[in-house]
C-alpha atoms as a PDB file:
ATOM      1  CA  UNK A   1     118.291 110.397  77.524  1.00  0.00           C
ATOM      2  CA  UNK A   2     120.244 107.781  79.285  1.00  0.00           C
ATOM      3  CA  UNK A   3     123.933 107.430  78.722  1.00  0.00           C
ATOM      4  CA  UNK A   4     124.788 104.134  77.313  1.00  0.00           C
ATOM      5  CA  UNK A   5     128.815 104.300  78.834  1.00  0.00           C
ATOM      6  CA  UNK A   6     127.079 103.632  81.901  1.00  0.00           C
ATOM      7  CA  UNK A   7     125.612 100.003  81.857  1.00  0.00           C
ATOM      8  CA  UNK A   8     123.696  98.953  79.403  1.00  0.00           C
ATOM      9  CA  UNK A   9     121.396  97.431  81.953  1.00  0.00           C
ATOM     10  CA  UNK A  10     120.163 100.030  83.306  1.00  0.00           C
ATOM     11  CA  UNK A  11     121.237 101.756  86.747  1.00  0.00           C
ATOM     12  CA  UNK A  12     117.707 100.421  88.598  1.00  0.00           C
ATOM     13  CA  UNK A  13     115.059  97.417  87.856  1.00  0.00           C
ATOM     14  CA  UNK A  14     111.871  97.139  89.821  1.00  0.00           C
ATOM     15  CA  UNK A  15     114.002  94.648  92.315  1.00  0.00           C
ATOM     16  CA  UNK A  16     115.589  97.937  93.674  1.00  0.00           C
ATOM     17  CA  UNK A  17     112.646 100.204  94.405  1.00  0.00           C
ATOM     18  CA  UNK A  18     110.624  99.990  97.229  1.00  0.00           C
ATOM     19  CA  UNK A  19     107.116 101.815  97.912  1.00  0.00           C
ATOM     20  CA  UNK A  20     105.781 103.481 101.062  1.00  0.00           C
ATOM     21  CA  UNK A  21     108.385 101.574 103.392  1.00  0.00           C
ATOM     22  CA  UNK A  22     108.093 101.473 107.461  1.00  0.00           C
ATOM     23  CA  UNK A  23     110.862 101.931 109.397  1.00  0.00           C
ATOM     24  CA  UNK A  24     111.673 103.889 112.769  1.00  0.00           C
ATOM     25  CA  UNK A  25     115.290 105.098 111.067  1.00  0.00           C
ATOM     26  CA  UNK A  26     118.018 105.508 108.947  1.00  0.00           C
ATOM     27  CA  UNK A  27     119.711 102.131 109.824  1.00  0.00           C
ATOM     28  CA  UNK A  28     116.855 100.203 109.124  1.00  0.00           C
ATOM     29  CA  UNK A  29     115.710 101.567 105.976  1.00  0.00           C
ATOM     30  CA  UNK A  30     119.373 100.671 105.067  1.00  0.00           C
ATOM     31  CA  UNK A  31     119.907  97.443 106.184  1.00  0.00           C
ATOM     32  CA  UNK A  32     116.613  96.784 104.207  1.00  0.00           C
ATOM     33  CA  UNK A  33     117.018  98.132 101.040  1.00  0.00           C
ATOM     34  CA  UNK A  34     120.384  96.959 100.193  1.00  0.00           C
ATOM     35  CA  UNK A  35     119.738  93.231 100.728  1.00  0.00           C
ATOM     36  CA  UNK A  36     118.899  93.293  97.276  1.00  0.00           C
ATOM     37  CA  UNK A  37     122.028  94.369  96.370  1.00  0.00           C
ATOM     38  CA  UNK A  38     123.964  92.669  98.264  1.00  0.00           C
ATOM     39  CA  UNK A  39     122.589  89.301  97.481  1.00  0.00           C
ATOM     40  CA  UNK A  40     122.566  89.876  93.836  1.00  0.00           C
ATOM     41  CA  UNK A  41     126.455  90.769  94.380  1.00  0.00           C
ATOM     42  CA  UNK A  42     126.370  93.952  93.333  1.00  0.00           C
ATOM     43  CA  UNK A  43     127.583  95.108  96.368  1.00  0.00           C
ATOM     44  CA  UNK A  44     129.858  93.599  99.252  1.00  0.00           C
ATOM     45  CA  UNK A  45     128.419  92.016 102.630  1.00  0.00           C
ATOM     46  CA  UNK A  46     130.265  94.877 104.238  1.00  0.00           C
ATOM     47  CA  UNK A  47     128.316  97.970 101.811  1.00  0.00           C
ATOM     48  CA  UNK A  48     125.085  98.634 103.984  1.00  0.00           C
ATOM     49  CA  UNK A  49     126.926  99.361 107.443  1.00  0.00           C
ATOM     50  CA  UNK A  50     129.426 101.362 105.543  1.00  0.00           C
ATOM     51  CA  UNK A  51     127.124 103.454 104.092  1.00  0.00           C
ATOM     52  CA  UNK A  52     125.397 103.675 107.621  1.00  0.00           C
ATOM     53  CA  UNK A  53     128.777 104.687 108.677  1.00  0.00           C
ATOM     54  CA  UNK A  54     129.474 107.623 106.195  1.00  0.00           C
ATOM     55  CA  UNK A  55     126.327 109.073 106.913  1.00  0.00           C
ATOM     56  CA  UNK A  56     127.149 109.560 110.352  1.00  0.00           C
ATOM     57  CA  UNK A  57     130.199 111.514 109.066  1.00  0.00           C
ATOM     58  CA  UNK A  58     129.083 112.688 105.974  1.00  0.00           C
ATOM     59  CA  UNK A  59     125.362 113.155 106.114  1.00  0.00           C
ATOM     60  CA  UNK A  60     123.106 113.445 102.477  1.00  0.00           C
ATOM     61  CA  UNK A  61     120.010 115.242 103.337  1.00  0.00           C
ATOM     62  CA  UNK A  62     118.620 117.337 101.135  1.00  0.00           C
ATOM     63  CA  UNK A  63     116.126 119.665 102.434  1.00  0.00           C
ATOM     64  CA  UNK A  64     114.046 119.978  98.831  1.00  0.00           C
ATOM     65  CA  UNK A  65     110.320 120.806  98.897  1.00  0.00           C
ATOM     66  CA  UNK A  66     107.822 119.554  99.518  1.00  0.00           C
ATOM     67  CA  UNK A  67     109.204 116.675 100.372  1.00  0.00           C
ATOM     68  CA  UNK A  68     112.591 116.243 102.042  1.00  0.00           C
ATOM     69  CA  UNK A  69     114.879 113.932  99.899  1.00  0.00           C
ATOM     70  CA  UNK A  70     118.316 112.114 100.616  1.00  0.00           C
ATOM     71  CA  UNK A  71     121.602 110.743  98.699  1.00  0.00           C
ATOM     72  CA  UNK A  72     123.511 107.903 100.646  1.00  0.00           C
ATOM     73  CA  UNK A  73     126.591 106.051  99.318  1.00  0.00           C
ATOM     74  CA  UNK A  74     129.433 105.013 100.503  1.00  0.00           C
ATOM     75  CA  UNK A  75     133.111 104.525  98.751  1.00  0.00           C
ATOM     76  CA  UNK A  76     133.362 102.871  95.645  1.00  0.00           C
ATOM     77  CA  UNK A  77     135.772  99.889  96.974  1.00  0.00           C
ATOM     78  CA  UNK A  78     132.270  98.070  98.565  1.00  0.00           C
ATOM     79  CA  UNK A  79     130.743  98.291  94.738  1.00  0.00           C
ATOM     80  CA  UNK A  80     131.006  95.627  92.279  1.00  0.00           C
ATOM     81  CA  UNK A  81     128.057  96.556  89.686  1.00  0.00           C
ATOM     82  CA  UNK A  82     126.552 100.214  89.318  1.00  0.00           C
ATOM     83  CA  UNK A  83     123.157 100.499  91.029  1.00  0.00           C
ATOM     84  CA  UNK A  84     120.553 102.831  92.091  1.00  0.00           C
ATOM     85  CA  UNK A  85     117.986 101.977  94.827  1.00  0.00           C
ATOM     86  CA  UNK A  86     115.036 104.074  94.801  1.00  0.00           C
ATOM     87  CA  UNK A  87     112.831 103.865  98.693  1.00  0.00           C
ATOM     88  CA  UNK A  88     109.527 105.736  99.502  1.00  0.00           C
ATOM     89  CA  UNK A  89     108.640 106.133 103.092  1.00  0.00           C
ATOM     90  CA  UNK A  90     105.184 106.091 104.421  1.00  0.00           C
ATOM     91  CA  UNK A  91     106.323 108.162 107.419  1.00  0.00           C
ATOM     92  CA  UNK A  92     109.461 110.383 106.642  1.00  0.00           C
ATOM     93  CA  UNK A  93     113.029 109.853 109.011  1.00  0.00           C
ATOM     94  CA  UNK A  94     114.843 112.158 110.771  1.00  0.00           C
ATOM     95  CA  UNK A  95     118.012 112.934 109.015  1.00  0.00           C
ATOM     96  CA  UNK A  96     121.031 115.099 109.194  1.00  0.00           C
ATOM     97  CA  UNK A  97     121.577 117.855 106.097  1.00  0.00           C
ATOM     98  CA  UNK A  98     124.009 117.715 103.383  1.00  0.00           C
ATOM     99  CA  UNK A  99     127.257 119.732 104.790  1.00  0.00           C
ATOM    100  CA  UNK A 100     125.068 121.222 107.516  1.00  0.00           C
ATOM    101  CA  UNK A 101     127.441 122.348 110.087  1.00  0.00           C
ATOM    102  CA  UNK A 102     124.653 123.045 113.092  1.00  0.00           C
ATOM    103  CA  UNK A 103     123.137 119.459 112.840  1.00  0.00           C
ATOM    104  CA  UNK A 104     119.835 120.360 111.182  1.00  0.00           C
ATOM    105  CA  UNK A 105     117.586 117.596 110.966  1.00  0.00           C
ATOM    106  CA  UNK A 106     115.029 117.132 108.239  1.00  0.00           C
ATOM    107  CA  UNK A 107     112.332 114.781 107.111  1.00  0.00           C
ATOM    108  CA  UNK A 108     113.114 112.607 104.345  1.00  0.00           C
ATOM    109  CA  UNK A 109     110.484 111.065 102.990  1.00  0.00           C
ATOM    110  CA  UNK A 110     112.596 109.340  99.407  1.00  0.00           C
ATOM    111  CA  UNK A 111     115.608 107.795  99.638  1.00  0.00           C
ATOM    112  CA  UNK A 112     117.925 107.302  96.297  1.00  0.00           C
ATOM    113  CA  UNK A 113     120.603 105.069  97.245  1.00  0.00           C
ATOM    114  CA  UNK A 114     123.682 104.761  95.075  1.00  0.00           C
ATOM    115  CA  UNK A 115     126.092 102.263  94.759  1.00  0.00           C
ATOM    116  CA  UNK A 116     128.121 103.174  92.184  1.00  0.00           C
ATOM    117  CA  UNK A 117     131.806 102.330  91.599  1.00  0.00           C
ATOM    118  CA  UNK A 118     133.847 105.263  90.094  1.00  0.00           C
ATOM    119  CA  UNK A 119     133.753 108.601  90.867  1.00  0.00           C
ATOM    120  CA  UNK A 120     132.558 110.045  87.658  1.00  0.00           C
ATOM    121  CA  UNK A 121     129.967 107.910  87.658  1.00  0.00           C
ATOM    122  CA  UNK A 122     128.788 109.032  90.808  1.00  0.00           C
ATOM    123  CA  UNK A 123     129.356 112.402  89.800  1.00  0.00           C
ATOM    124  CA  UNK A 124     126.981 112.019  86.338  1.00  0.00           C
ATOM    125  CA  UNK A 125     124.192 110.368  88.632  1.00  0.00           C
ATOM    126  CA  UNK A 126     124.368 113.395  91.251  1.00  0.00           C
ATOM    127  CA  UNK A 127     124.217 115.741  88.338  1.00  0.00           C
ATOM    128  CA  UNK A 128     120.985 113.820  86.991  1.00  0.00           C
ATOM    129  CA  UNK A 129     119.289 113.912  90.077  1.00  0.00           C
ATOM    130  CA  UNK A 130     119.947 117.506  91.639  1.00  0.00           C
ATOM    131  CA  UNK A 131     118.248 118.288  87.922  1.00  0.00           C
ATOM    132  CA  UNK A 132     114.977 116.638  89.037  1.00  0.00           C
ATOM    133  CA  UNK A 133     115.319 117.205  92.928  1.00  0.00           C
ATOM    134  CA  UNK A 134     113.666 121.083  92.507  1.00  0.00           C
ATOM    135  CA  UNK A 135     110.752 120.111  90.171  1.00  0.00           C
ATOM    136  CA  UNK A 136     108.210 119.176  93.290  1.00  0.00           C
ATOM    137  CA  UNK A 137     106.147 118.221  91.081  1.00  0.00           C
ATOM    138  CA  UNK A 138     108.210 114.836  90.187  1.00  0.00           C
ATOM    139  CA  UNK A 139     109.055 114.255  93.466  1.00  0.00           C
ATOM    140  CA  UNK A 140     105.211 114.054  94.681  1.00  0.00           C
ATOM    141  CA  UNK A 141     104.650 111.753  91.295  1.00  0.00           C
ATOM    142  CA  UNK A 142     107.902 109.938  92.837  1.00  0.00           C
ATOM    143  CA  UNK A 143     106.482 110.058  96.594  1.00  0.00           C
ATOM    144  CA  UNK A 144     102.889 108.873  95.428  1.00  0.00           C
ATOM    145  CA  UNK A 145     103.757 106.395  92.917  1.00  0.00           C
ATOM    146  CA  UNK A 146     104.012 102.935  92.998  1.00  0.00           C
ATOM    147  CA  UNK A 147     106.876 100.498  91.888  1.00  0.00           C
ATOM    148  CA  UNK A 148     106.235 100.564  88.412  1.00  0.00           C
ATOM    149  CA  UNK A 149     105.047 104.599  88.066  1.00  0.00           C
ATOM    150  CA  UNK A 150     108.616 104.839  89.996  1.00  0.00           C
ATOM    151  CA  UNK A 151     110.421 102.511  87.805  1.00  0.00           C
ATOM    152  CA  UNK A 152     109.160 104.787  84.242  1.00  0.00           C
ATOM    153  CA  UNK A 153     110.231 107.939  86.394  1.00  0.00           C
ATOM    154  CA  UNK A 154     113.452 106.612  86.803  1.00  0.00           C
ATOM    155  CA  UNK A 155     114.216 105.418  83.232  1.00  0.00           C
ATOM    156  CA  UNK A 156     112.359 107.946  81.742  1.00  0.00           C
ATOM    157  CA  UNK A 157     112.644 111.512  83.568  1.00  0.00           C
ATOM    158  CA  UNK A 158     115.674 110.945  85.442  1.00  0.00           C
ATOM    159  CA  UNK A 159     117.527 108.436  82.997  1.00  0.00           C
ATOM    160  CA  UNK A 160     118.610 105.983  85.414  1.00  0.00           C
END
């Protein structure tokens, strides 16, 4: 059930997911998928190289099975309107792990990308999707489905 405190709108609309995506890396999946945010202003011009920038610090991998998954964001200061960008990949990237401290890479293959402007927002949306990230099941309906099949997940599984 979604929580209504957090925007009445919705977190994600079919504008901000994106099926089976080619791109060699991280950066360019980035750059791509945020344009939407950014011109819609719910984000600042600066918010996709910052969050390029705090993944090189702070990477978001998560090495879930079958299919390798990954959390991006960057501080809430670049955020004007709470969002949620959901990206498949046709061919998975090569990214760093979540706290990994030996630089494990892993292939990510769906990319939820937040831009969310307080912390315990962010904190209600990471608890909502570490919930569904085990269940491989949703992530292969997630990695196989198209824009619409991955816009019902999201409102209706995940409550985004």
């Amino acid at each position: 059930m979604t929580d209504p405190s957090i925007n009445e709108k919705g977190l994600t609309n079919e504008k901000n997911i994106f099926v089976d995506l080619e791109v060699r890396d991280f950066p360019e999946l980035i750059t791509l998928i945020a344009q939407p945010l950014v011109e819609d202003q719910d984000v600042v011009a600066e918010y996709p190289s910052q969050v390029i920038k705090r993944e090189e610090g702070f990477p978001t991998g998560l090495p879930t099975e079958p299919i390798g998954v990954a959390i991006p964001h960057t501080d809430a200061k670049y955020v004007n309107n709470n969002r949620v960008t959901i990206a498949t990949l046709r061919n998975p990237i090569k990214m760093e792990v979540m706290g990994g401290m030996d630089d494990t890479l892993i292939d990510v293959s769906i990319v939820f990308l937040l831009a969310l402007g307080q912390s315990n927002k962010q904190l209600n949306i990471l608890q909502k999707l570490m919930g569904i990230l085990p269940n491989a099941e949703l992530l292969e309906r997630i990695k196989n489905g198209s824009k619409e099949e991955i816009f019902q997940i999201a409102k209706e599984e995940i409550g985004l």
